[in-house]
PDB file of N, CA and C in Angstrom:
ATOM      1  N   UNK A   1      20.990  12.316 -13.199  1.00  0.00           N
ATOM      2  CA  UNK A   1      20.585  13.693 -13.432  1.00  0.00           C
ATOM      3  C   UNK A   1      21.733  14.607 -13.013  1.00  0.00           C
ATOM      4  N   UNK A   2      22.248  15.269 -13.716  1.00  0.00           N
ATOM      5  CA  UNK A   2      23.225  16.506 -13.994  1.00  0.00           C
ATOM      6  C   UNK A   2      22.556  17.580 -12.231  1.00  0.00           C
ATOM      7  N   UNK A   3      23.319  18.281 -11.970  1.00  0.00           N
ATOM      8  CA  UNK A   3      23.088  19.286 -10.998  1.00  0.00           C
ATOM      9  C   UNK A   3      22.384  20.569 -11.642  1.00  0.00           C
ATOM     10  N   UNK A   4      21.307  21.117 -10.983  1.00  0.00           N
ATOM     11  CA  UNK A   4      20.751  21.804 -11.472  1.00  0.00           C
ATOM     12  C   UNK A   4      21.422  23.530 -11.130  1.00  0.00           C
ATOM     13  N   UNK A   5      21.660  24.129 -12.161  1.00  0.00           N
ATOM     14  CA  UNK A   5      21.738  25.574 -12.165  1.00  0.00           C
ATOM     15  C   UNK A   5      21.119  25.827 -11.588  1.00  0.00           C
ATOM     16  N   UNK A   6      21.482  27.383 -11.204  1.00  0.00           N
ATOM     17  CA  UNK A   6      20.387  28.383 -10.495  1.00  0.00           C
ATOM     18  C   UNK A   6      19.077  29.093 -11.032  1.00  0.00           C
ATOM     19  N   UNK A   7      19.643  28.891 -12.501  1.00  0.00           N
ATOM     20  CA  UNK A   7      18.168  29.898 -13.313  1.00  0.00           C
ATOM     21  C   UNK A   7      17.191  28.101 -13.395  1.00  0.00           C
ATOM     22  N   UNK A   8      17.556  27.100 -13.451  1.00  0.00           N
ATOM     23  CA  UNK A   8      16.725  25.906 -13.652  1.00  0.00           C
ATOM     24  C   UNK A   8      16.091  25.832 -12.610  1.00  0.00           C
ATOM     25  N   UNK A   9      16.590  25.785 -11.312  1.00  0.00           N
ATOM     26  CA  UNK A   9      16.119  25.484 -10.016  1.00  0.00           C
ATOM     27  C   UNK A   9      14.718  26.888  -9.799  1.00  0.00           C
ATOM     28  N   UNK A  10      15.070  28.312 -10.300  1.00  0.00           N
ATOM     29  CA  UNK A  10      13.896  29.155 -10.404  1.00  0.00           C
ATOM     30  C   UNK A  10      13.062  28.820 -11.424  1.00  0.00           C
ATOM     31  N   UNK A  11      13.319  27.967 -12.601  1.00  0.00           N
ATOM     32  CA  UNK A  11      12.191  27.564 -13.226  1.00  0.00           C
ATOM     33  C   UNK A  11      11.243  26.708 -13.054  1.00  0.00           C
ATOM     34  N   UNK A  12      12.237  25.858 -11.963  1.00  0.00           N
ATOM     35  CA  UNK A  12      11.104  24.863 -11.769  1.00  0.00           C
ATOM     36  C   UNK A  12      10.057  25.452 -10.377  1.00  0.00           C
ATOM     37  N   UNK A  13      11.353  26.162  -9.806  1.00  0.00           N
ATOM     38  CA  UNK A  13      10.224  26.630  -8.434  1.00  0.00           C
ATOM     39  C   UNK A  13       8.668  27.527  -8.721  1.00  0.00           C
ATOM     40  N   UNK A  14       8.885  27.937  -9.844  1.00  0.00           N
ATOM     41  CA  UNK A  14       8.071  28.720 -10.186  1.00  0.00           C
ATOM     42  C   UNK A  14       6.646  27.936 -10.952  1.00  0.00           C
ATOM     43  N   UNK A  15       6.942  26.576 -11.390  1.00  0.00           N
ATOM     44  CA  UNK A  15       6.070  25.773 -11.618  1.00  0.00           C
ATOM     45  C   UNK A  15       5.615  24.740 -10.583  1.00  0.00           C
ATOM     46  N   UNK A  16       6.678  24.882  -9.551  1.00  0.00           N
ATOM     47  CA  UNK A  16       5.721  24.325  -8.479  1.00  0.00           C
ATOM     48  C   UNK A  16       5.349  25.081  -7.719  1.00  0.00           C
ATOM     49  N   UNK A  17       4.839  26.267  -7.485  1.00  0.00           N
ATOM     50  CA  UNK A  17       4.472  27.435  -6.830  1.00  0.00           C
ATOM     51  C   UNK A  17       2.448  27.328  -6.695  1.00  0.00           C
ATOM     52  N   UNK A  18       2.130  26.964  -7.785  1.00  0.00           N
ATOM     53  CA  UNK A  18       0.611  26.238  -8.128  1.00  0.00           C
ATOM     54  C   UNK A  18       0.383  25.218  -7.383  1.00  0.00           C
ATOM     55  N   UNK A  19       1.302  24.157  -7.754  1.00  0.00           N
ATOM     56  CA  UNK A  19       0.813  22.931  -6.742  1.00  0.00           C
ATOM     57  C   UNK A  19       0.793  23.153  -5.525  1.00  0.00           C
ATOM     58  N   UNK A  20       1.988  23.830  -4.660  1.00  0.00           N
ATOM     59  CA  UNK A  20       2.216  24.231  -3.489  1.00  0.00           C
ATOM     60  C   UNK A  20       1.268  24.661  -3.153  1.00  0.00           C
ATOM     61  N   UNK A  21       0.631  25.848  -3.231  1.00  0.00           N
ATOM     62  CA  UNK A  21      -0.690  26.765  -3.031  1.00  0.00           C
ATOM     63  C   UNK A  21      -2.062  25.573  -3.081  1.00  0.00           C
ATOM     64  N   UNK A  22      -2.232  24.693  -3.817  1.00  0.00           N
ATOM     65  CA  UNK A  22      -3.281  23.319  -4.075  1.00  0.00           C
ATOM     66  C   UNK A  22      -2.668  22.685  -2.374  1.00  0.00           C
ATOM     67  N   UNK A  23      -1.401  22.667  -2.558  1.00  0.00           N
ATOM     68  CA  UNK A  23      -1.778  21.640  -1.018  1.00  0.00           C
ATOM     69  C   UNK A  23      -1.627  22.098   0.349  1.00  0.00           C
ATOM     70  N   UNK A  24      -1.259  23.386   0.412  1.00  0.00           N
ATOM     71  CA  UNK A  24      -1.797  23.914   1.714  1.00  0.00           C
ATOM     72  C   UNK A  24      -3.216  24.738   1.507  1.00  0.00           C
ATOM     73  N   UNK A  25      -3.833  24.430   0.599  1.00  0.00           N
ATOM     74  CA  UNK A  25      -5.678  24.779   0.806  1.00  0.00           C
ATOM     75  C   UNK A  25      -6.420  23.568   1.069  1.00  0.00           C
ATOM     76  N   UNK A  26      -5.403  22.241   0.291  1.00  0.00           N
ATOM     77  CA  UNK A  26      -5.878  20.703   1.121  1.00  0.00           C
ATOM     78  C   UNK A  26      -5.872  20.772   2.442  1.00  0.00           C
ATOM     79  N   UNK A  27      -4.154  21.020   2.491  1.00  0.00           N
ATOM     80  CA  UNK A  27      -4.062  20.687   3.830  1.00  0.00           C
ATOM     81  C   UNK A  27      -4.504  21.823   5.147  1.00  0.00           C
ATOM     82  N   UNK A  28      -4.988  22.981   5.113  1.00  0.00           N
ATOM     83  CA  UNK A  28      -5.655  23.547   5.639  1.00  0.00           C
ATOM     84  C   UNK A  28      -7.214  23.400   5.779  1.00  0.00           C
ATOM     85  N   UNK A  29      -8.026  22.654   4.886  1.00  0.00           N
ATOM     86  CA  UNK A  29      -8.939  22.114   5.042  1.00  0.00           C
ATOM     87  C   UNK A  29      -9.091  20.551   5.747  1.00  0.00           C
ATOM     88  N   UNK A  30      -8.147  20.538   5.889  1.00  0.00           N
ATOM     89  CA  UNK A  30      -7.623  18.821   6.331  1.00  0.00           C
ATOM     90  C   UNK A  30      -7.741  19.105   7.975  1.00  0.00           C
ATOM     91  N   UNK A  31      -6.778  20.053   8.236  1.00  0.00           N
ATOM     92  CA  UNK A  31      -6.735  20.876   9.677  1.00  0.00           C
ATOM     93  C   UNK A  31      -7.820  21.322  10.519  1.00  0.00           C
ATOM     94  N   UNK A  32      -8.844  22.036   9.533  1.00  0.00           N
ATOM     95  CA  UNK A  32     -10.094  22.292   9.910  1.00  0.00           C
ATOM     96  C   UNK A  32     -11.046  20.986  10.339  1.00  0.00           C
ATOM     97  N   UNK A  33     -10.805  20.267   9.160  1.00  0.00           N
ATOM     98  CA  UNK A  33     -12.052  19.261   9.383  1.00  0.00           C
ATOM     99  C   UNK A  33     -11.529  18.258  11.228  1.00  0.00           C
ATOM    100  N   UNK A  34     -10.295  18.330  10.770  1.00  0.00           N
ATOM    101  CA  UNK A  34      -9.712  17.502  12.141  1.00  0.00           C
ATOM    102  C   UNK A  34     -10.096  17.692  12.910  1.00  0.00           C
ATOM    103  N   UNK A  35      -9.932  19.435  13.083  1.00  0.00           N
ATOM    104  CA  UNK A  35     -10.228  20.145  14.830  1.00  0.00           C
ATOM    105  C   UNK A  35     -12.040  20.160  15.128  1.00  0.00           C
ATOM    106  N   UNK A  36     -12.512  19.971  14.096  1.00  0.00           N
ATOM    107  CA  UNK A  36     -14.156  19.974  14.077  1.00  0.00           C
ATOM    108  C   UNK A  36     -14.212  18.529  15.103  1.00  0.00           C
ATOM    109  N   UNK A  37     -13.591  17.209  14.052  1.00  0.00           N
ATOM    110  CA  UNK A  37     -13.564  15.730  14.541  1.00  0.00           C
ATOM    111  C   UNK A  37     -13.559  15.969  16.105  1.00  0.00           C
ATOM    112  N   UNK A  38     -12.228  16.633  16.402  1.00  0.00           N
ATOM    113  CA  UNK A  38     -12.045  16.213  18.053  1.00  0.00           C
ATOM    114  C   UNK A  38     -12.727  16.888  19.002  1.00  0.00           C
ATOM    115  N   UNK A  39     -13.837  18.204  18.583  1.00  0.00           N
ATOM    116  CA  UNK A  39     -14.263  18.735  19.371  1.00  0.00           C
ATOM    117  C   UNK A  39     -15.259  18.095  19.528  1.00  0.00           C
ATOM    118  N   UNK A  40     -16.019  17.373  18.796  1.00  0.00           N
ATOM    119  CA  UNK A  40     -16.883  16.584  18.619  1.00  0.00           C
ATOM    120  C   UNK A  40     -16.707  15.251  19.284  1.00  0.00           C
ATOM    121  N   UNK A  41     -15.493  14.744  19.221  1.00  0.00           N
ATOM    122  CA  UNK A  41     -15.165  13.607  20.227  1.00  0.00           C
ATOM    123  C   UNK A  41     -15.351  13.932  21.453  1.00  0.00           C
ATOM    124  N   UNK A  42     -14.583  15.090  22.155  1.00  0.00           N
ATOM    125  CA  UNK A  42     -14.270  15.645  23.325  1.00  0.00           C
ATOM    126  C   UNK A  42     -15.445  15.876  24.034  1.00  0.00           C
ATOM    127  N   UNK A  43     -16.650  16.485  22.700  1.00  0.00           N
ATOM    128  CA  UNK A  43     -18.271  16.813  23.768  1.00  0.00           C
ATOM    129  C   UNK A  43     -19.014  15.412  24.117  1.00  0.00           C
ATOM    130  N   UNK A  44     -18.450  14.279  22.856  1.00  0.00           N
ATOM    131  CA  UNK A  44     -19.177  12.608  23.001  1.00  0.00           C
ATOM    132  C   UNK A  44     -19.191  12.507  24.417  1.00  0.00           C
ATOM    133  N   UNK A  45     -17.669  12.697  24.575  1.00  0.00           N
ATOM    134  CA  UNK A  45     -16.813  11.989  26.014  1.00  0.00           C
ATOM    135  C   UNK A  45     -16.861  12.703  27.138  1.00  0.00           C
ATOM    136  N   UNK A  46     -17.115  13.919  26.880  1.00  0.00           N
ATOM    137  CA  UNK A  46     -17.472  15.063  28.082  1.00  0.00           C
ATOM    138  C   UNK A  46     -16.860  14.927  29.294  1.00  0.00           C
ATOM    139  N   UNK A  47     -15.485  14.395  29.580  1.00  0.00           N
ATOM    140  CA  UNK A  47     -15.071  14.500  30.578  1.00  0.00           C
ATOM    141  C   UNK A  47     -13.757  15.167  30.430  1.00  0.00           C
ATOM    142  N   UNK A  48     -12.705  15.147  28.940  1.00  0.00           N
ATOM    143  CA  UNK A  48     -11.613  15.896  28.982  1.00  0.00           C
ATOM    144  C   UNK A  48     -11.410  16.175  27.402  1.00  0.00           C
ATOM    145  N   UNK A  49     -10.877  16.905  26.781  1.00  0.00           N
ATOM    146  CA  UNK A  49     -10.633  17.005  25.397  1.00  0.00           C
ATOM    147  C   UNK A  49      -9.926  16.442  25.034  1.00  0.00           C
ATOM    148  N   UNK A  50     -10.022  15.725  23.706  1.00  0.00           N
ATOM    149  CA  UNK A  50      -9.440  14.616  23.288  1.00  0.00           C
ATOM    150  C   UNK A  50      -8.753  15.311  21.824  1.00  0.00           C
ATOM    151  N   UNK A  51      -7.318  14.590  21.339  1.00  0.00           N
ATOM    152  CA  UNK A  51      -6.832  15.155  20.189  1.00  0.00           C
ATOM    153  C   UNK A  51      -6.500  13.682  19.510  1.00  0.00           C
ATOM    154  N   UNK A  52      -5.778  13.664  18.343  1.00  0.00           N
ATOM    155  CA  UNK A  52      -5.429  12.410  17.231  1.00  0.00           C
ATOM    156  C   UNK A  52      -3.529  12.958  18.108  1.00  0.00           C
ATOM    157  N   UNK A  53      -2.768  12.019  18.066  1.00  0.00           N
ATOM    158  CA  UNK A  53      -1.653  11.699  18.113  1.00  0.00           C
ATOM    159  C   UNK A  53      -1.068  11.045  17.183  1.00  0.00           C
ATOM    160  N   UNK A  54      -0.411  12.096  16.667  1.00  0.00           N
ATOM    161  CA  UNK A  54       0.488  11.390  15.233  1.00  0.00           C
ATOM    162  C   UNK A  54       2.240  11.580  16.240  1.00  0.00           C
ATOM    163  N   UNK A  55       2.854  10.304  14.953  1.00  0.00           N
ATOM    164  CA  UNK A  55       4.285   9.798  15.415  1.00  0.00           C
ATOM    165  C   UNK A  55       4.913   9.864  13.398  1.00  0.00           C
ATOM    166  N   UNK A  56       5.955  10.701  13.649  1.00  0.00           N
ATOM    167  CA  UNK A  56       6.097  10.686  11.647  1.00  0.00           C
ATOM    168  C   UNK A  56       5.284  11.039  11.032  1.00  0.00           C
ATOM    169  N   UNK A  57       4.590  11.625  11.525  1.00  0.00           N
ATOM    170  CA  UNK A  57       3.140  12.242  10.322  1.00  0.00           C
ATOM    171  C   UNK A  57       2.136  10.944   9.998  1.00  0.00           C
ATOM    172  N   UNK A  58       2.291  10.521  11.158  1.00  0.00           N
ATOM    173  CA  UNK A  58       0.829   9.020  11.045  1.00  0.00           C
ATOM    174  C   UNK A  58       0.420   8.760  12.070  1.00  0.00           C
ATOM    175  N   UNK A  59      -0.832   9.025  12.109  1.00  0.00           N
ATOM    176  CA  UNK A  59      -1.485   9.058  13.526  1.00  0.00           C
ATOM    177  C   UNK A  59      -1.792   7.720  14.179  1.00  0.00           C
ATOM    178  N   UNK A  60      -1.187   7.841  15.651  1.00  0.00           N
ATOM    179  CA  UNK A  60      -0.928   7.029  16.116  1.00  0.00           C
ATOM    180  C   UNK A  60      -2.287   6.288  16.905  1.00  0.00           C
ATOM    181  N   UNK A  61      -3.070   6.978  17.552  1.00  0.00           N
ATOM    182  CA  UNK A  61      -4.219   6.670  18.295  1.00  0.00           C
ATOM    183  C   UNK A  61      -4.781   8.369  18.824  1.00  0.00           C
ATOM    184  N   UNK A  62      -5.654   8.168  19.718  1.00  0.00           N
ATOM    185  CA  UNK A  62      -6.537   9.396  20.330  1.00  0.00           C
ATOM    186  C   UNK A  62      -6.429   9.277  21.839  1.00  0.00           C
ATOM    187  N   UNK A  63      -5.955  10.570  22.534  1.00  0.00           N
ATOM    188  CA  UNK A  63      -5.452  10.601  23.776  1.00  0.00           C
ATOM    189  C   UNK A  63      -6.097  11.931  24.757  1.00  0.00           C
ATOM    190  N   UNK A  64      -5.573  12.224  25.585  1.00  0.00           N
ATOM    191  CA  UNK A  64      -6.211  13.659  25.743  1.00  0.00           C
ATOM    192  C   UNK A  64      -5.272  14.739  25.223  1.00  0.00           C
ATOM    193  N   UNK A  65      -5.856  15.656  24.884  1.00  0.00           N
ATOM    194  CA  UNK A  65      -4.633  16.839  24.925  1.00  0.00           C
ATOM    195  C   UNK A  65      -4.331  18.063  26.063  1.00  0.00           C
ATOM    196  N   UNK A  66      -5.127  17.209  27.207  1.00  0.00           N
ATOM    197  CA  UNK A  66      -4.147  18.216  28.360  1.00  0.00           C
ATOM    198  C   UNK A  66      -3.160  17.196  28.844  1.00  0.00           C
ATOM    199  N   UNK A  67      -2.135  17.464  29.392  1.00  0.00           N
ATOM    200  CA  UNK A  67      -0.743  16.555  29.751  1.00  0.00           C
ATOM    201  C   UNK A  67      -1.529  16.110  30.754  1.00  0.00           C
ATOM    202  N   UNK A  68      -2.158  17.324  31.722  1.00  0.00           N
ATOM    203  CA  UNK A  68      -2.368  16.439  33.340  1.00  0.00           C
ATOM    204  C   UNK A  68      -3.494  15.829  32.800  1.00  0.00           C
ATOM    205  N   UNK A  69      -4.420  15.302  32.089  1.00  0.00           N
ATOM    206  CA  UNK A  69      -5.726  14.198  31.882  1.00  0.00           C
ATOM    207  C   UNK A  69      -4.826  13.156  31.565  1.00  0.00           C
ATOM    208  N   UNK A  70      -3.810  13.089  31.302  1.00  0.00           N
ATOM    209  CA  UNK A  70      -2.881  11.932  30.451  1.00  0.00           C
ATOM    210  C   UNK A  70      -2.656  10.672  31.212  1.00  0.00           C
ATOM    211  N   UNK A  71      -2.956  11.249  32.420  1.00  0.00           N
ATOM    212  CA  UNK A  71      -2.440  10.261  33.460  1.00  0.00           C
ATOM    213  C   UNK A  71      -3.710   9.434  33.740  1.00  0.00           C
ATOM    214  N   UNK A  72      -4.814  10.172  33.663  1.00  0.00           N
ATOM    215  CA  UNK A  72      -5.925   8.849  33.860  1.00  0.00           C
ATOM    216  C   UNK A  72      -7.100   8.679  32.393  1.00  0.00           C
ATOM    217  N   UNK A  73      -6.488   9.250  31.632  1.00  0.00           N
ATOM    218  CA  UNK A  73      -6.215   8.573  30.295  1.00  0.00           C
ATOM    219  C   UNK A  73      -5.609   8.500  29.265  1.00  0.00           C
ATOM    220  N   UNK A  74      -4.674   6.929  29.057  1.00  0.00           N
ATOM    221  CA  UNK A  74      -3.689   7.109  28.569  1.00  0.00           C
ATOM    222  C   UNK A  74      -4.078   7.053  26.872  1.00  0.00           C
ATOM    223  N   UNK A  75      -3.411   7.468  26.126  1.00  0.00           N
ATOM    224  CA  UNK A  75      -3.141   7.474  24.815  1.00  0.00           C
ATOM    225  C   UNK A  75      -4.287   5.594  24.156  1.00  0.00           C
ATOM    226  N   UNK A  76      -4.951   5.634  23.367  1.00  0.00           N
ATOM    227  CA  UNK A  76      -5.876   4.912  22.930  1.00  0.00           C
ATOM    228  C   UNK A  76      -5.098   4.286  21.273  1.00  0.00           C
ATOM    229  N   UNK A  77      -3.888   3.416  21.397  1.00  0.00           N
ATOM    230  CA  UNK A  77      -3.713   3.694  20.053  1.00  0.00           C
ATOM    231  C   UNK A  77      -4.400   2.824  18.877  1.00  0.00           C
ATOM    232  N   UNK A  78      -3.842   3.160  17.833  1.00  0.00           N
ATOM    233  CA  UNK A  78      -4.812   3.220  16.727  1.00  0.00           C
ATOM    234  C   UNK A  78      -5.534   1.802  16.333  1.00  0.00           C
ATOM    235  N   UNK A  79      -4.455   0.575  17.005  1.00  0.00           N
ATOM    236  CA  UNK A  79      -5.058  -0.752  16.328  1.00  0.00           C
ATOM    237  C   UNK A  79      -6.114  -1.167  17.120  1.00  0.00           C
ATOM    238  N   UNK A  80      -6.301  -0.486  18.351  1.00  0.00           N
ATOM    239  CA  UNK A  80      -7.526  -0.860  19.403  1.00  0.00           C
ATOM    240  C   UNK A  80      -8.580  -0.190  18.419  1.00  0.00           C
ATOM    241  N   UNK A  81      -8.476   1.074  17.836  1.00  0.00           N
ATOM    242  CA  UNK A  81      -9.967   1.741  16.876  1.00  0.00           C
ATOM    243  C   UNK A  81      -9.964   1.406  16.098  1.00  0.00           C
ATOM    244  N   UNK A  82      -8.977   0.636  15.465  1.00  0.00           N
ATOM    245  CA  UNK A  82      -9.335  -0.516  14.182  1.00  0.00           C
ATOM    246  C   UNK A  82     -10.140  -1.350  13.970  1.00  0.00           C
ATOM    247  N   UNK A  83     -10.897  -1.834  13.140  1.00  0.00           N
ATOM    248  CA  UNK A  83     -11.678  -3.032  12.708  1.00  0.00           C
ATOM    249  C   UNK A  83     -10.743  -4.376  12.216  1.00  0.00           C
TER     250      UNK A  83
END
């Protein structure tokens, strides 16, 4: 593929401007549903609030999300909540 001009590179941006807008209303609904998940974990467990721990954008396991709970509970990762 040839290097793209400047008026090409605005043509295409402008057709991905739609999709873009499609995936941060995914991914803002993605965000929501998450923070629902862990508050909901956090009241199960009722002793500290719990978050998902991602590493590269792949979540690694479920830990607490205050630093000082970290210490007497450590990070839960993901192949222990596996089947």
């Amino acid at each position: 593929m040839n290097k793209l001009d400047k008026q090409q590179i605005k043509e295409i941006t402008k057709k991905l401007k739609l999709f873009f807008e499609k995936y941060r209303k995914l991914e803002s609904e993605f965000f929501k549903d998450k923070e629902n998940i862990e508050k909901e974990m956090s009241k199960k467990i009722g002793k500290m609030d719990l978050e998902f721990f991602y590493v590269d954008g792949e979540c690694v396991g479920i830990g607490a999300a205050n630093w000082n709970d970290r210490k007497a509970c450590p990070l839960i990762q993901s192949c222990e909540l596996e089947d």
